[in-house]
PDB file of N, CA and C in Angstrom:
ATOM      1  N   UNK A   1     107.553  96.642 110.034  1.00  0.00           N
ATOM      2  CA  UNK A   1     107.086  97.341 108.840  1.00  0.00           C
ATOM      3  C   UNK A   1     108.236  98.057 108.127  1.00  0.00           C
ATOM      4  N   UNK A   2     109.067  98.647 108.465  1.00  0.00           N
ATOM      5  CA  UNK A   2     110.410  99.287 108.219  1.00  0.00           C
ATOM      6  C   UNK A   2     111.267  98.568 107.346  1.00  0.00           C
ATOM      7  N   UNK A   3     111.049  97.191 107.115  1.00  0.00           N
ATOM      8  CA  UNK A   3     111.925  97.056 106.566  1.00  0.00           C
ATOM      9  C   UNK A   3     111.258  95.790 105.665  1.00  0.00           C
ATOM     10  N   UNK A   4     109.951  96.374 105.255  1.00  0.00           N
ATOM     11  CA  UNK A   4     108.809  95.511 104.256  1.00  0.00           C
ATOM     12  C   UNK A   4     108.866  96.529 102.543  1.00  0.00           C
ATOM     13  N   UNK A   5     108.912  95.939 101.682  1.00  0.00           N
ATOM     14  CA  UNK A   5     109.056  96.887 100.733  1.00  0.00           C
ATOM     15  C   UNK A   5     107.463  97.019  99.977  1.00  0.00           C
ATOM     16  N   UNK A   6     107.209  97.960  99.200  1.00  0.00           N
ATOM     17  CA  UNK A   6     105.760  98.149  98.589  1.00  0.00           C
ATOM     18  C   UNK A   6     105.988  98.701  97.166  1.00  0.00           C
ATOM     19  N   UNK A   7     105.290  98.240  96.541  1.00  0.00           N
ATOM     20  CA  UNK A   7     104.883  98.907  94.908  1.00  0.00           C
ATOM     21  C   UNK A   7     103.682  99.656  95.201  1.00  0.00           C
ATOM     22  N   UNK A   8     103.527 100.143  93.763  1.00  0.00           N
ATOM     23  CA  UNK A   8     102.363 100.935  93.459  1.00  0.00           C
ATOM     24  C   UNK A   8     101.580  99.922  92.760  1.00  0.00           C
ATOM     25  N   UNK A   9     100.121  99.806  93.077  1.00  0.00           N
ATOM     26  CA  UNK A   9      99.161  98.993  92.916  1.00  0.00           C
ATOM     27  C   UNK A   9      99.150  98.991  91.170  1.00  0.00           C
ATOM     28  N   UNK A  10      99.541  98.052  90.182  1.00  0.00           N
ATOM     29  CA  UNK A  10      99.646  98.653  89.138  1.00  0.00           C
ATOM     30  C   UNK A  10      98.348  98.592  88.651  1.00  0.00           C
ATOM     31  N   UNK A  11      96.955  98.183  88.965  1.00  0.00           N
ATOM     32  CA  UNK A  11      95.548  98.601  88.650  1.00  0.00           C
ATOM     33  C   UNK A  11      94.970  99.671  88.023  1.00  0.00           C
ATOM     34  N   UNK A  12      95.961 100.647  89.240  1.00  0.00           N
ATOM     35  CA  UNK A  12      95.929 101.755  89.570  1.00  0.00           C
ATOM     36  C   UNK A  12      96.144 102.719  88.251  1.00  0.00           C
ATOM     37  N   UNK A  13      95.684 103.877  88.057  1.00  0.00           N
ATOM     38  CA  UNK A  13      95.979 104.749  86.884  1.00  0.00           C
ATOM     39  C   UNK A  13      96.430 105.826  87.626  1.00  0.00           C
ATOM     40  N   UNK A  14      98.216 106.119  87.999  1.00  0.00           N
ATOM     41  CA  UNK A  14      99.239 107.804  88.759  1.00  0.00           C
ATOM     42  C   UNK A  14      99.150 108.716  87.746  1.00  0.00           C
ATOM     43  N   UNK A  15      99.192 109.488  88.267  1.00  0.00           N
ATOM     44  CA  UNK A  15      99.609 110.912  87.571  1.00  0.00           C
ATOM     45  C   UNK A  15     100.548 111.801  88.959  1.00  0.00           C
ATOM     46  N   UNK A  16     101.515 111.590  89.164  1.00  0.00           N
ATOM     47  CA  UNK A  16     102.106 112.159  89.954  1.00  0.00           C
ATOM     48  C   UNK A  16     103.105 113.634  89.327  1.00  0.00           C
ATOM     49  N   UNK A  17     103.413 114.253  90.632  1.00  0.00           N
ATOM     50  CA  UNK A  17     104.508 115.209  90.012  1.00  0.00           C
ATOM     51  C   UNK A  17     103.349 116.524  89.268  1.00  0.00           C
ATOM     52  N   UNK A  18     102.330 116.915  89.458  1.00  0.00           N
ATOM     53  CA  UNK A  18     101.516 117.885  88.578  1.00  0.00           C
ATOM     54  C   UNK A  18     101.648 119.144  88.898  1.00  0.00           C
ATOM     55  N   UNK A  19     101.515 120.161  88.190  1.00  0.00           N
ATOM     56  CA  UNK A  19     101.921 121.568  88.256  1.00  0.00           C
ATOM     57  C   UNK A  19     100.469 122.088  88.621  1.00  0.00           C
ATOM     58  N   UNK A  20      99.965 121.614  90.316  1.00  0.00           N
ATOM     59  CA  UNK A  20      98.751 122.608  90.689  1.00  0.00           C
ATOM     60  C   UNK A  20      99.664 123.254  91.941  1.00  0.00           C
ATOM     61  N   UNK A  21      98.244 123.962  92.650  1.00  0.00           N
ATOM     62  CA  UNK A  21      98.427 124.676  93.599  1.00  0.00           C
ATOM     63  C   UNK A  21      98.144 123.691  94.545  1.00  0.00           C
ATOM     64  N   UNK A  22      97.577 122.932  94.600  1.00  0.00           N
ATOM     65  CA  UNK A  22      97.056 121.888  95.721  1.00  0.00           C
ATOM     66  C   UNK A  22      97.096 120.931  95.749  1.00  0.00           C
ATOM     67  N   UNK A  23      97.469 120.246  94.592  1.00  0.00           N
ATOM     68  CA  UNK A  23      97.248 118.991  94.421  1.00  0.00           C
ATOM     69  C   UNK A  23      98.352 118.488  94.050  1.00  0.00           C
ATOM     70  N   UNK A  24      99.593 117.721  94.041  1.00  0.00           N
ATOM     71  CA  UNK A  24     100.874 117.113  93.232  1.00  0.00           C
ATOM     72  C   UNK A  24     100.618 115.876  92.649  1.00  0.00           C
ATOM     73  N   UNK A  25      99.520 115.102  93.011  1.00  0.00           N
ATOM     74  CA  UNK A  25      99.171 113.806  92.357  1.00  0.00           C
ATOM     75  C   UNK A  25      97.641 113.760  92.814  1.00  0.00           C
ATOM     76  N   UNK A  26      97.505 112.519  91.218  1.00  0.00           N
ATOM     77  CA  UNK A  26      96.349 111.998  91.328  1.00  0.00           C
ATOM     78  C   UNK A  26      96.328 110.488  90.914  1.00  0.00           C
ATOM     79  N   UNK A  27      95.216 109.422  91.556  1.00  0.00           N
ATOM     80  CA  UNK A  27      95.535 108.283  91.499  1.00  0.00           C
ATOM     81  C   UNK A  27      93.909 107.758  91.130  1.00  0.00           C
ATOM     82  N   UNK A  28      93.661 106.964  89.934  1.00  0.00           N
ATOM     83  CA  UNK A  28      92.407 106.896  89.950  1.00  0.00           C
ATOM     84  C   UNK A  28      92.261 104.875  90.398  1.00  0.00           C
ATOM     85  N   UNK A  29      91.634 104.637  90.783  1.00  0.00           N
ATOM     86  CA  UNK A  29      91.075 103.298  90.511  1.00  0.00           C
ATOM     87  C   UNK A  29      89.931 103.169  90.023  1.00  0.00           C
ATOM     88  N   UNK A  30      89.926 102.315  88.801  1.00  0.00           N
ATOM     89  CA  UNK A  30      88.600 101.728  87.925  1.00  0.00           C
ATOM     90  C   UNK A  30      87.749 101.176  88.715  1.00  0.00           C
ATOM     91  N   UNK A  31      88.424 100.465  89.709  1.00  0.00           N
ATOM     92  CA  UNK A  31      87.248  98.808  90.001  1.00  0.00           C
ATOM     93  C   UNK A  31      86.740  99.821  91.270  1.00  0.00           C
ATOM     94  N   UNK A  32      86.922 100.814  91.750  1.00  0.00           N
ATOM     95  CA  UNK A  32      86.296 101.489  92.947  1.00  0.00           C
ATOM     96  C   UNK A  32      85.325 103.055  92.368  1.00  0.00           C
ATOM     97  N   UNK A  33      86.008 102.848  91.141  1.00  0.00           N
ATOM     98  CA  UNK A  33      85.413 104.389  90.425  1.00  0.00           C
ATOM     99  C   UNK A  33      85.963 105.558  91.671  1.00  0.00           C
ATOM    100  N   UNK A  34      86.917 105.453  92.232  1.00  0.00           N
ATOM    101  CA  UNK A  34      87.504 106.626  93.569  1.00  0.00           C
ATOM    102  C   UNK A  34      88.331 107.456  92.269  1.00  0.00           C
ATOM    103  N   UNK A  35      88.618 108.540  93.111  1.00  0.00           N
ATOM    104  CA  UNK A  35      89.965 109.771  92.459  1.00  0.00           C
ATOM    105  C   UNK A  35      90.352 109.956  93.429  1.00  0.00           C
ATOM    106  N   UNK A  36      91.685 109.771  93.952  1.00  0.00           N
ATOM    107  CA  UNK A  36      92.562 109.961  94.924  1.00  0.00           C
ATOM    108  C   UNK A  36      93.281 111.507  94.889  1.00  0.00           C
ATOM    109  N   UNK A  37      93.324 112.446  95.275  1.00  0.00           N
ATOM    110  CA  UNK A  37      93.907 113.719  94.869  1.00  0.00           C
ATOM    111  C   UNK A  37      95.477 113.419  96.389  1.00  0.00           C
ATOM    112  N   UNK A  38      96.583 113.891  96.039  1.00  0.00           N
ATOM    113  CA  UNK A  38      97.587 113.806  96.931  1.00  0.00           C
ATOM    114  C   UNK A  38      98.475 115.098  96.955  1.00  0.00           C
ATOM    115  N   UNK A  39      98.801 115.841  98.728  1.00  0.00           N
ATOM    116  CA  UNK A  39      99.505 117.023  97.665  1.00  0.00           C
ATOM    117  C   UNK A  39     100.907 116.619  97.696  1.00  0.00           C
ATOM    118  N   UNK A  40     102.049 117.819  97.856  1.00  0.00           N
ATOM    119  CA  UNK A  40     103.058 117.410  97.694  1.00  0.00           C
ATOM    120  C   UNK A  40     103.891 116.497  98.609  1.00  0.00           C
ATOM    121  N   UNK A  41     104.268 116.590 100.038  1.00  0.00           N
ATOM    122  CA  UNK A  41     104.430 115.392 100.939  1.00  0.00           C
ATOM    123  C   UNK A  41     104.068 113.994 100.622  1.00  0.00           C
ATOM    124  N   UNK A  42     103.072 114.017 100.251  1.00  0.00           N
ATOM    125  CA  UNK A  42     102.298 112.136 100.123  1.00  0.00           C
ATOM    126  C   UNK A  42     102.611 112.035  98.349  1.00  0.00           C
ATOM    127  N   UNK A  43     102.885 113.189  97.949  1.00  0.00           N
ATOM    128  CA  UNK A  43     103.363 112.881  96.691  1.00  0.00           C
ATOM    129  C   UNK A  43     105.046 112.134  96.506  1.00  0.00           C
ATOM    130  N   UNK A  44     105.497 112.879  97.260  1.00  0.00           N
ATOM    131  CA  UNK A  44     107.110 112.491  97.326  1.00  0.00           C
ATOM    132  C   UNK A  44     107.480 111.374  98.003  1.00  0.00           C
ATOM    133  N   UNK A  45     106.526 110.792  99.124  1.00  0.00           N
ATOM    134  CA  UNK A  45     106.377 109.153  99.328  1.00  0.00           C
ATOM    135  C   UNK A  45     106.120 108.111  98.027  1.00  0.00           C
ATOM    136  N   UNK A  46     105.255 108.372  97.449  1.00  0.00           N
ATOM    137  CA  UNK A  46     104.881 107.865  96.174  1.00  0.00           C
ATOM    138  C   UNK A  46     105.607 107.559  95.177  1.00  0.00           C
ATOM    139  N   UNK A  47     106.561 108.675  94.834  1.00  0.00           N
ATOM    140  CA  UNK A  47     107.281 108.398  93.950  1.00  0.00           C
ATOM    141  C   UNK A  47     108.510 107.766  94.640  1.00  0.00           C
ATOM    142  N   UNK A  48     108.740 107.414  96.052  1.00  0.00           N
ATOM    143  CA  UNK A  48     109.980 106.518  96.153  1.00  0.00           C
ATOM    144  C   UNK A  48     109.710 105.125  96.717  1.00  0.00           C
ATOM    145  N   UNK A  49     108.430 105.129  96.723  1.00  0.00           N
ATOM    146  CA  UNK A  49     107.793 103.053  96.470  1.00  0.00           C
ATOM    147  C   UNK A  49     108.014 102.590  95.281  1.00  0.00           C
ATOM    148  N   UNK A  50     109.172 101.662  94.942  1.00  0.00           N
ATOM    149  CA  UNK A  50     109.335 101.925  93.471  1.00  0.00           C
ATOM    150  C   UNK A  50     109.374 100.119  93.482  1.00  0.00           C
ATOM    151  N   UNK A  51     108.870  99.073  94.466  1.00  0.00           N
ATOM    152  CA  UNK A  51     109.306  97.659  94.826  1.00  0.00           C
ATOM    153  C   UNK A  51     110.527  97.330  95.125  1.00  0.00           C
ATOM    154  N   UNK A  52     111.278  98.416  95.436  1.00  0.00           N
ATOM    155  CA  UNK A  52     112.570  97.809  95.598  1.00  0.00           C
ATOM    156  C   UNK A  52     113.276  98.236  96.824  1.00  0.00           C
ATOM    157  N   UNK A  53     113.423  99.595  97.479  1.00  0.00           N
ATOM    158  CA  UNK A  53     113.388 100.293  98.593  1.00  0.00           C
ATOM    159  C   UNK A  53     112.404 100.087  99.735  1.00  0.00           C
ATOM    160  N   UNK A  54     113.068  99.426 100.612  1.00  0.00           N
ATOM    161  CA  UNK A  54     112.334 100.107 101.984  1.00  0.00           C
ATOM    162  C   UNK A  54     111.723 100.895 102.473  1.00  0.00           C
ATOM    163  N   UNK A  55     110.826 100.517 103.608  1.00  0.00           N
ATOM    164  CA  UNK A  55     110.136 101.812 103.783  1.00  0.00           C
ATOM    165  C   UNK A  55     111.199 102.533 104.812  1.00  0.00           C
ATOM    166  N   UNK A  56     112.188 102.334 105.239  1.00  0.00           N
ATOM    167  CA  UNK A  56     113.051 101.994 106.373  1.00  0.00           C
ATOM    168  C   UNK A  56     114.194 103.418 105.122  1.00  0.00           C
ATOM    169  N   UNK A  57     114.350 102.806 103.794  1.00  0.00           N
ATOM    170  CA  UNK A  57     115.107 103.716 103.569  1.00  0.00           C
ATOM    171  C   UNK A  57     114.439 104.952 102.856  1.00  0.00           C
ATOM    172  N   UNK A  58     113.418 104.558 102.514  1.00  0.00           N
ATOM    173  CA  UNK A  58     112.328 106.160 101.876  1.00  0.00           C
ATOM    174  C   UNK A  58     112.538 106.887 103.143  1.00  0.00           C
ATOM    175  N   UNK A  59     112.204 106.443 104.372  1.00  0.00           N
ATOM    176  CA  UNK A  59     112.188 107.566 105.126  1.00  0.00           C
ATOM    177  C   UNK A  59     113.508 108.323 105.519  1.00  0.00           C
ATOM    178  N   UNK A  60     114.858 107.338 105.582  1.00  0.00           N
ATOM    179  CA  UNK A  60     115.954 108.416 105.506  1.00  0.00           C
ATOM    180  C   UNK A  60     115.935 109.252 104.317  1.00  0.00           C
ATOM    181  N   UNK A  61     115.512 108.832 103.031  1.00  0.00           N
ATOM    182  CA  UNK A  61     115.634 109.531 101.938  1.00  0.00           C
ATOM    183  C   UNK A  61     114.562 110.745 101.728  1.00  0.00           C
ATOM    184  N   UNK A  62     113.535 111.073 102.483  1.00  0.00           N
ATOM    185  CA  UNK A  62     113.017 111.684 102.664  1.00  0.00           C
ATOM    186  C   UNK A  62     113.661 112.875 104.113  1.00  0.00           C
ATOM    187  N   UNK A  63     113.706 112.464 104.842  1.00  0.00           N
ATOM    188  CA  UNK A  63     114.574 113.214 106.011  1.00  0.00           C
ATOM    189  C   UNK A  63     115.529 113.996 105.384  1.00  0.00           C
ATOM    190  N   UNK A  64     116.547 112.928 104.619  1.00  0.00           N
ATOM    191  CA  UNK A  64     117.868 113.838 103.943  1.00  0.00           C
ATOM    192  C   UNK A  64     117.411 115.200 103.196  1.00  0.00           C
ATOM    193  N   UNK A  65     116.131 114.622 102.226  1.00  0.00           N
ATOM    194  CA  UNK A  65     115.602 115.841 101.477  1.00  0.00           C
ATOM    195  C   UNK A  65     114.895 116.770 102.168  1.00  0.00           C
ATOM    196  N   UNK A  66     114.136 116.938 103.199  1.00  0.00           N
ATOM    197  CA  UNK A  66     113.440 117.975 103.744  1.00  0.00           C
ATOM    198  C   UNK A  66     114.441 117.555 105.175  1.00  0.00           C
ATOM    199  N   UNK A  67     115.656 117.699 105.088  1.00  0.00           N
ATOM    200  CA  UNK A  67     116.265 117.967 106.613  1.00  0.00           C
ATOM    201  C   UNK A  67     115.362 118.133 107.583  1.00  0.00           C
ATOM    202  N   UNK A  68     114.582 116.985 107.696  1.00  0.00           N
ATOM    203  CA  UNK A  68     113.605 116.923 108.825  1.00  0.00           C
ATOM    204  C   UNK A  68     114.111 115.754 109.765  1.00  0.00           C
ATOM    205  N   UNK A  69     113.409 115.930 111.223  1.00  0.00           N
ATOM    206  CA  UNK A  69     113.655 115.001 112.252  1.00  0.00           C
ATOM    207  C   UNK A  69     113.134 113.327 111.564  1.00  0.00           C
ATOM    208  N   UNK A  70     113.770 112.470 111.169  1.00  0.00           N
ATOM    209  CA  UNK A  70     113.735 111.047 111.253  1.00  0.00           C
ATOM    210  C   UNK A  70     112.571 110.445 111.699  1.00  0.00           C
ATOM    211  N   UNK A  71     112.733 110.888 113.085  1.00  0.00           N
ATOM    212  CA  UNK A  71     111.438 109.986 113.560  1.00  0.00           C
ATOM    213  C   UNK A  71     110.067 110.431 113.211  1.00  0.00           C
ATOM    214  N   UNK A  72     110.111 111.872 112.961  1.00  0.00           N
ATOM    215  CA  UNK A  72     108.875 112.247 112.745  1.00  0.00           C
ATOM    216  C   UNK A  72     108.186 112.213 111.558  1.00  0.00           C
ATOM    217  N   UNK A  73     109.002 112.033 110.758  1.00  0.00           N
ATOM    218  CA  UNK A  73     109.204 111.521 108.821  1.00  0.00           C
ATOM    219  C   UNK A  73     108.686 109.823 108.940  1.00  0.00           C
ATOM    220  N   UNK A  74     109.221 109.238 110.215  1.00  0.00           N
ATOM    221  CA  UNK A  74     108.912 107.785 110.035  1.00  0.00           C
ATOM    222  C   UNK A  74     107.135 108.159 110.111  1.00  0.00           C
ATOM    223  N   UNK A  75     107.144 108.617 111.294  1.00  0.00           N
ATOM    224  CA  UNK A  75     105.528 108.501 112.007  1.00  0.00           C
ATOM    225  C   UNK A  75     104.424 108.689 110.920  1.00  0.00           C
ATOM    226  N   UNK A  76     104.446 109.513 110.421  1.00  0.00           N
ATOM    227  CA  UNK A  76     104.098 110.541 108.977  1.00  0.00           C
ATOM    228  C   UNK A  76     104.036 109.308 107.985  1.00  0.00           C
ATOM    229  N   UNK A  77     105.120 108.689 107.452  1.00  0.00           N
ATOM    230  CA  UNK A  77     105.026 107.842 106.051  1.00  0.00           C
ATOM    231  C   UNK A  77     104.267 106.782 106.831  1.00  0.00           C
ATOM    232  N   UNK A  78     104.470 106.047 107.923  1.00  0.00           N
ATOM    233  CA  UNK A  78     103.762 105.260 108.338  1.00  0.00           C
ATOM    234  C   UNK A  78     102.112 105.006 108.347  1.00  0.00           C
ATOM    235  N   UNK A  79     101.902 106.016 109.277  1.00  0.00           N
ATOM    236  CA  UNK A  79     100.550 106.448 108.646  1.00  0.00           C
ATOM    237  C   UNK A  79     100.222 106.746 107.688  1.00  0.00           C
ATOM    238  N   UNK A  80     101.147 107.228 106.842  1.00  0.00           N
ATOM    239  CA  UNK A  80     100.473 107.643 105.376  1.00  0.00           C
ATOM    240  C   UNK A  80     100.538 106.619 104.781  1.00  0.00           C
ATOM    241  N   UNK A  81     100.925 105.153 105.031  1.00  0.00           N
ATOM    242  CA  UNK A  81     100.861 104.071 104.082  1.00  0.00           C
ATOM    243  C   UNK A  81     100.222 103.406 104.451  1.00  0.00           C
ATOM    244  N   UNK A  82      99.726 103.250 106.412  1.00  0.00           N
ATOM    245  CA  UNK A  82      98.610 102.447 106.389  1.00  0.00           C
ATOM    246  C   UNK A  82      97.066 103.396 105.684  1.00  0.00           C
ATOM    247  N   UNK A  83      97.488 104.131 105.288  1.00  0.00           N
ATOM    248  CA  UNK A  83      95.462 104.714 104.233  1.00  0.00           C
ATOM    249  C   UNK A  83      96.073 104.382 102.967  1.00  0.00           C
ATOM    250  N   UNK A  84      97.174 104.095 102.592  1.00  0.00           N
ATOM    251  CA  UNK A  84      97.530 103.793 101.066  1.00  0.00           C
ATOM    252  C   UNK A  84      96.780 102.772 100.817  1.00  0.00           C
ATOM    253  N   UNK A  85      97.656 101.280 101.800  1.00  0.00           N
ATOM    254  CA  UNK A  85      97.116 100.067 101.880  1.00  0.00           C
ATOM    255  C   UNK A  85      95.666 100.007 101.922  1.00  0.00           C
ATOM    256  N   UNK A  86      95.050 100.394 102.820  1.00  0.00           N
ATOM    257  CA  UNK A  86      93.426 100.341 103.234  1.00  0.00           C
ATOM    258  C   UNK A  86      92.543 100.913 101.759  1.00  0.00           C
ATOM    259  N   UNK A  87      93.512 101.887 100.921  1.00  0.00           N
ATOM    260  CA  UNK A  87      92.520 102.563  99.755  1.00  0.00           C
ATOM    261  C   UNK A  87      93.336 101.465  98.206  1.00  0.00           C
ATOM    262  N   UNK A  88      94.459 100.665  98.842  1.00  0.00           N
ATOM    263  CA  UNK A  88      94.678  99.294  97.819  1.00  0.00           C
ATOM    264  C   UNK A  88      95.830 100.056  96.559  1.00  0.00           C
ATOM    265  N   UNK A  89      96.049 101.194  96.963  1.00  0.00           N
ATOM    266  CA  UNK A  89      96.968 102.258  96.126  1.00  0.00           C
ATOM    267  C   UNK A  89      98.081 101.608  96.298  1.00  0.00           C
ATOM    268  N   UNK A  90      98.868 100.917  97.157  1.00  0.00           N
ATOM    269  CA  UNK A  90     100.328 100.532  97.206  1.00  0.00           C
ATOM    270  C   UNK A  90     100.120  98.990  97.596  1.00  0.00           C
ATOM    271  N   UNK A  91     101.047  98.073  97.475  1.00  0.00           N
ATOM    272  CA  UNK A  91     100.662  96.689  97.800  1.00  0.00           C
ATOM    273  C   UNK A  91     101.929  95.838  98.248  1.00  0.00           C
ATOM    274  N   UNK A  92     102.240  95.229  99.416  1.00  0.00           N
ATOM    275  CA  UNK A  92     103.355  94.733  99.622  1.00  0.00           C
ATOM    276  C   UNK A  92     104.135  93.760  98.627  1.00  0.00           C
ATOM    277  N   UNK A  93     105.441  93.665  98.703  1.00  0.00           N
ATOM    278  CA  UNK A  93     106.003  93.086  97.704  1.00  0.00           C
ATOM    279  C   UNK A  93     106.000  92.227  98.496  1.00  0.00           C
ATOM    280  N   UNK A  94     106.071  90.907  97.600  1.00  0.00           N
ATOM    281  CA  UNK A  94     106.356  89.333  98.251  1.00  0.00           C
ATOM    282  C   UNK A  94     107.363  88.483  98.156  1.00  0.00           C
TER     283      UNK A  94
END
């Protein structure tokens, strides 16, 4: 998986990056009528699925930025992308 790359579902209608208290993104899908609310962590994954990066290097690039332990940044995006996939928000590149 580490070294599979992903876009953002372009279906999808982002609003990332928002000036709440709780919330840093929102993601709607039409064909499910869902509202995805995301706070800031799962926000800053989001904005570095861009189809072209790894998930292998989001997570050093995430580590570097919150000088956090590596592995535990992997564990974290990992899981946080298998509910991406399952809610159709991100989609492997081919």
């Amino acid at each position: 998986m580490l070294n599979k790359v992903y876009s953002l579902n372009p279906e999808i209608a982002f609003r990332l990056n928002m000036e709440s208290e709780n919330i840093a993104g929102k993601a709607f899908n039409s064909e499910t009528d869902m509202l995805h609310e995301f706070n800031e962590e799962a926000t800053s994954v989001l904005n570095l699925i861009d189809g072209r990066k790894t998930i292998k290097e989001i997570i050093l690039e995430l580590a570097n930025e919150y000088d956090a332990d590596e592995k535990q940044i992997q564990d974290d995006v990992i899981n946080y992308l298998s509910e991406l996939i399952k809610l159709n928000i991100i989609k492997i590149e081919e």
